[in-house]
C-alpha atoms as a PDB file:
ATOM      1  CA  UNK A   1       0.000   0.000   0.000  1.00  0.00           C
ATOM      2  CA  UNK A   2       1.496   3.389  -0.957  1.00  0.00           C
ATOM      3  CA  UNK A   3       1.871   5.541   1.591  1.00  0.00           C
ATOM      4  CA  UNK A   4      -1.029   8.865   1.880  1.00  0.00           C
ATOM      5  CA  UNK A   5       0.381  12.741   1.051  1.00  0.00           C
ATOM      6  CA  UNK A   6      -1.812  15.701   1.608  1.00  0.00           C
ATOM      7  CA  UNK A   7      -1.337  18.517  -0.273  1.00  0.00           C
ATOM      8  CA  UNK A   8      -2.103  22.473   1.032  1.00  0.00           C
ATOM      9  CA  UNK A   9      -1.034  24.925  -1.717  1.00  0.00           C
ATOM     10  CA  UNK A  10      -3.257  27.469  -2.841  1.00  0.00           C
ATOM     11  CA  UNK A  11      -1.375  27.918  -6.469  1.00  0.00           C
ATOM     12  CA  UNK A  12      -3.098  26.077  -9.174  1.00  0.00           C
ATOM     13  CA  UNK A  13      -0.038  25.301 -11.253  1.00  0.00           C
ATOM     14  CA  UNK A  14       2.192  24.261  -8.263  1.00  0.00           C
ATOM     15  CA  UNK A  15      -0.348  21.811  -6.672  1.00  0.00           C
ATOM     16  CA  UNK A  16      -0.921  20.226  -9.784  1.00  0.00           C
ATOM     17  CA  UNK A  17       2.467  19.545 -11.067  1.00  0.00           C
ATOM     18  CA  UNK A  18       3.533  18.324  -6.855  1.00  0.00           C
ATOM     19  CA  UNK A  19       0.658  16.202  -7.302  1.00  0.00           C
ATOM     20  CA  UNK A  20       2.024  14.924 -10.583  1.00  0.00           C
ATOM     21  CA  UNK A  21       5.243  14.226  -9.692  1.00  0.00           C
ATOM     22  CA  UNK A  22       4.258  12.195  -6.140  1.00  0.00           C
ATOM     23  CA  UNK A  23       1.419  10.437  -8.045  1.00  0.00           C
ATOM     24  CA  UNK A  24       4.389   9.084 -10.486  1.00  0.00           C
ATOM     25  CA  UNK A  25       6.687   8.476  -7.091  1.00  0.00           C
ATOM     26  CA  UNK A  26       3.791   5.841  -6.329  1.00  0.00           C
ATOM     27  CA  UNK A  27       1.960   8.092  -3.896  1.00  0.00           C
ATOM     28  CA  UNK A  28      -1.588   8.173  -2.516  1.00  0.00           C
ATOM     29  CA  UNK A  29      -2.564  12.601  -2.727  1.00  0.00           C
ATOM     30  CA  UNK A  30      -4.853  14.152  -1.606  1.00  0.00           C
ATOM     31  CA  UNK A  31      -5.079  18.461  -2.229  1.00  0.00           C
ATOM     32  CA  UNK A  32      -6.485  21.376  -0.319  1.00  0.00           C
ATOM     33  CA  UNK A  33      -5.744  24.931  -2.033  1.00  0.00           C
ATOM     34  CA  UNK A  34      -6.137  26.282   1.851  1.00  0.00           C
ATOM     35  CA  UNK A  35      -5.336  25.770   5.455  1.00  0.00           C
ATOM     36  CA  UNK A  36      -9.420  25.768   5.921  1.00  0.00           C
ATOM     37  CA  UNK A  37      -9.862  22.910   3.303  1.00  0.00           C
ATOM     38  CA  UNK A  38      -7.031  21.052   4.605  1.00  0.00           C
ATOM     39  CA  UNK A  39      -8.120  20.767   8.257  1.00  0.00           C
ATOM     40  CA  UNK A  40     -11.395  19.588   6.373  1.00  0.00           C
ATOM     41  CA  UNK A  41      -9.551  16.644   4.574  1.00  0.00           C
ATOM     42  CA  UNK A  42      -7.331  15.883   7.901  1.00  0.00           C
ATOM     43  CA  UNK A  43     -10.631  15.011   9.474  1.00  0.00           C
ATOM     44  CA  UNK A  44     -11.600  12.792   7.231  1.00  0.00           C
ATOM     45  CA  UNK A  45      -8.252  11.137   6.872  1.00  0.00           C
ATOM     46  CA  UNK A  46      -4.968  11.483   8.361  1.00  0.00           C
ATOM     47  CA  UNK A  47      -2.195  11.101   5.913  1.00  0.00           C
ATOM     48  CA  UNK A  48       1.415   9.814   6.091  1.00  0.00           C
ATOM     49  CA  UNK A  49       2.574  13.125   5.350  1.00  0.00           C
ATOM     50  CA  UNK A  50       1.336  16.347   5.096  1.00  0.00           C
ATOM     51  CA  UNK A  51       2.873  18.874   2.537  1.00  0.00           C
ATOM     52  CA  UNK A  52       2.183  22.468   3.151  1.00  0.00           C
ATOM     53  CA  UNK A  53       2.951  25.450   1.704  1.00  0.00           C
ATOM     54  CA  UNK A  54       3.128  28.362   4.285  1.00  0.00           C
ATOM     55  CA  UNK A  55       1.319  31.463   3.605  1.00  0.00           C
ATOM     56  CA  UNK A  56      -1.702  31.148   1.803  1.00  0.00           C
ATOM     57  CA  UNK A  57      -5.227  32.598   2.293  1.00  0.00           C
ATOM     58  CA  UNK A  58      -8.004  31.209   4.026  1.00  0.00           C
ATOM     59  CA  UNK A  59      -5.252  29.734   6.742  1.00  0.00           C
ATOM     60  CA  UNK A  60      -1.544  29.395   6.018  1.00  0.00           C
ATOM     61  CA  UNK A  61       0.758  26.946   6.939  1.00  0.00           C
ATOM     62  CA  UNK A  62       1.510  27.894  10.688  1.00  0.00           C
ATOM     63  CA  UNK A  63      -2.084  27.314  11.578  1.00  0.00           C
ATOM     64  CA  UNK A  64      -2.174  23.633  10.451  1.00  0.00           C
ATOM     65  CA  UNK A  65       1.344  23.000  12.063  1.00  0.00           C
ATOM     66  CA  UNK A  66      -0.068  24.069  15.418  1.00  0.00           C
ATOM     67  CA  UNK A  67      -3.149  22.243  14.881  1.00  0.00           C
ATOM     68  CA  UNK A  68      -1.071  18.801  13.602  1.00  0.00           C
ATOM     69  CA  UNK A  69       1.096  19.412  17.056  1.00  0.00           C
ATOM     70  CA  UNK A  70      -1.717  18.930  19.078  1.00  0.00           C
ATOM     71  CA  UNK A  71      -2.897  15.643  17.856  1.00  0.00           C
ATOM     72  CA  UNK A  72      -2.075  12.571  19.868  1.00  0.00           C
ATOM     73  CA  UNK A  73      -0.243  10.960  16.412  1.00  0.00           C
ATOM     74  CA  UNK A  74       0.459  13.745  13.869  1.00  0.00           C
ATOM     75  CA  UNK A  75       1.560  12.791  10.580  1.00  0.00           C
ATOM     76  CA  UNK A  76       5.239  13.816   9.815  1.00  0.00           C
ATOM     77  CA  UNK A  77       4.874  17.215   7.731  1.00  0.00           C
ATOM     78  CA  UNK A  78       7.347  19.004   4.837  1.00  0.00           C
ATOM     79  CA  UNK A  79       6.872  22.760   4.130  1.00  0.00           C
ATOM     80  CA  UNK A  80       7.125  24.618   1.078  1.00  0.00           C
ATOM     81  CA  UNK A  81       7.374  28.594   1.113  1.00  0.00           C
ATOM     82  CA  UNK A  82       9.003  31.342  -0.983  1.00  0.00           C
ATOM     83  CA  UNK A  83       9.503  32.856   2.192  1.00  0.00           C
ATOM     84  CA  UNK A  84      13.640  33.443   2.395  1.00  0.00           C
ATOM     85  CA  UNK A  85      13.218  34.307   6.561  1.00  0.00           C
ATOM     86  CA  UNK A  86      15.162  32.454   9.207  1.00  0.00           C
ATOM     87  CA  UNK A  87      12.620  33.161  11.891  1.00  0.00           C
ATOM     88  CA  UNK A  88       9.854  31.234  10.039  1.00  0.00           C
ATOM     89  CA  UNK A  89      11.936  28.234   9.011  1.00  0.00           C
ATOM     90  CA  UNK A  90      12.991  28.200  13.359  1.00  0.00           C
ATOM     91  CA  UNK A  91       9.480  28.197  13.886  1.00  0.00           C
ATOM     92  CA  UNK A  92       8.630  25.962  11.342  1.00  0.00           C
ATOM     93  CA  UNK A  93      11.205  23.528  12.534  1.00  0.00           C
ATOM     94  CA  UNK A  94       9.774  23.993  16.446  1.00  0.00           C
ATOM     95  CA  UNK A  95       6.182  22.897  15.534  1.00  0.00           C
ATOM     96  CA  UNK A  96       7.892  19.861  14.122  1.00  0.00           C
ATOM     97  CA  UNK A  97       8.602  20.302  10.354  1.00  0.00           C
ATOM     98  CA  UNK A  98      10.356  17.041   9.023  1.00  0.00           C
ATOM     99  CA  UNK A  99      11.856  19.840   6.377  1.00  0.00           C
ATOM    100  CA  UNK A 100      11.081  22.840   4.845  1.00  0.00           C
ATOM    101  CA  UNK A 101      11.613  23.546   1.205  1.00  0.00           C
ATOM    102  CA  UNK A 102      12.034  26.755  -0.243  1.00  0.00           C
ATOM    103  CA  UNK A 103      10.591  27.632  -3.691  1.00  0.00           C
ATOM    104  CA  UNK A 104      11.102  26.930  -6.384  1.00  0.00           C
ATOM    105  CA  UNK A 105      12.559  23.286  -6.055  1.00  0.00           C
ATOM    106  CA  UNK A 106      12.982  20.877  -8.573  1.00  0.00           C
ATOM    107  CA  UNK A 107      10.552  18.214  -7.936  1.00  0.00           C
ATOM    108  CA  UNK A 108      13.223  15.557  -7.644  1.00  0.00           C
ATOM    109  CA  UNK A 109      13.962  17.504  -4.650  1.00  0.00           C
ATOM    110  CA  UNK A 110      11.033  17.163  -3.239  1.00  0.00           C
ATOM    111  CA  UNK A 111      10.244  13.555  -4.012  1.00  0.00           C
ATOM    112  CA  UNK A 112      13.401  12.991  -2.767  1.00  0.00           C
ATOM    113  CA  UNK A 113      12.024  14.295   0.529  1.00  0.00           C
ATOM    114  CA  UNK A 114       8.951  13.084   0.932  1.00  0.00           C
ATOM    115  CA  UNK A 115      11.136   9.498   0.098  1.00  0.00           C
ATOM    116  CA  UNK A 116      13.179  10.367   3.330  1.00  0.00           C
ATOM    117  CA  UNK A 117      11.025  11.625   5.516  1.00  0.00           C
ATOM    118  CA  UNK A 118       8.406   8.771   5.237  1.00  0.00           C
ATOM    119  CA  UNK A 119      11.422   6.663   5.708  1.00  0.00           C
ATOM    120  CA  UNK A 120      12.566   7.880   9.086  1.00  0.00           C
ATOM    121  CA  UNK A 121      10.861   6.977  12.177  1.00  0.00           C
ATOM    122  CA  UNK A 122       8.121   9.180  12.982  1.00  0.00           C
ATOM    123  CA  UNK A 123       8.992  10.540  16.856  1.00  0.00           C
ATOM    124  CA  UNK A 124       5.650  11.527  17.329  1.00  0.00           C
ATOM    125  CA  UNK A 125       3.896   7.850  16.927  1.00  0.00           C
ATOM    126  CA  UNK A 126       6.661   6.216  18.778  1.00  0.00           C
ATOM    127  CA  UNK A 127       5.885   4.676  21.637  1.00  0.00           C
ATOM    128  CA  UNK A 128       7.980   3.972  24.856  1.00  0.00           C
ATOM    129  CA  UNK A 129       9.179   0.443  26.075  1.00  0.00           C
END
């Protein structure tokens, strides 16, 4: 079974060609083209991963990372922004991004990630002893 992506990324042209290329990595994805419609799908389903981009309208980014970090088992999350600031990738990073992508990226780079980050243990669904 291939592992579940959701997608949050409110351009048209990005989302589809992401999509595209994790669709031909073997991936099960989902999109959103907001933070609003995303919480939506999350309730429904809860992924493997969650891509996001960070700002967007109708809820960005930061929003869904602080709602992920209070679920019991969040899925493991990679963020995608234009933003060049430090202080958002540190934040980013401290609501538990897996890694954080700046635009644009080539979408081997990307696939690449979601390949290692689905591969790494997930410290939020690990359990002790």
């Amino acid at each position: 079974m291939s592992a579940s992506i959701l997608l949050i990324e409110d351009d048209r042209d990005i989302s589809t060609a992401v999509q595209a290329a994790l669709r031909a990595a073997g991936y099960d994805v989902r999109a959103a083209p907001n933070g609003q419609e995303g919480k939506k799908l999350l309730a429904e389903r809860l992924p493997d991963l969650v891509v996001t981009d960070m700002m967007m309208p109708r809820m960005g980014g930061f929003p869904i990372l602080e709602h992920l970090k209070e679920m019991e088992r969040p899925p493991r999350v990679i963020m995608i922004t234009a933003n060049e600031g430090g202080r958002h990738k540190a934040y980013a990073e401290m609501l538990g991004v897996a890694d954080y992508l700046r635009k644009p990226f080539a979408m081997e780079a990307l696939v690449d990630s979601v390949r290692r980050v689905l591969a790494a243990p997930n410290p939020a669904t690990e359990t002790d002893g």
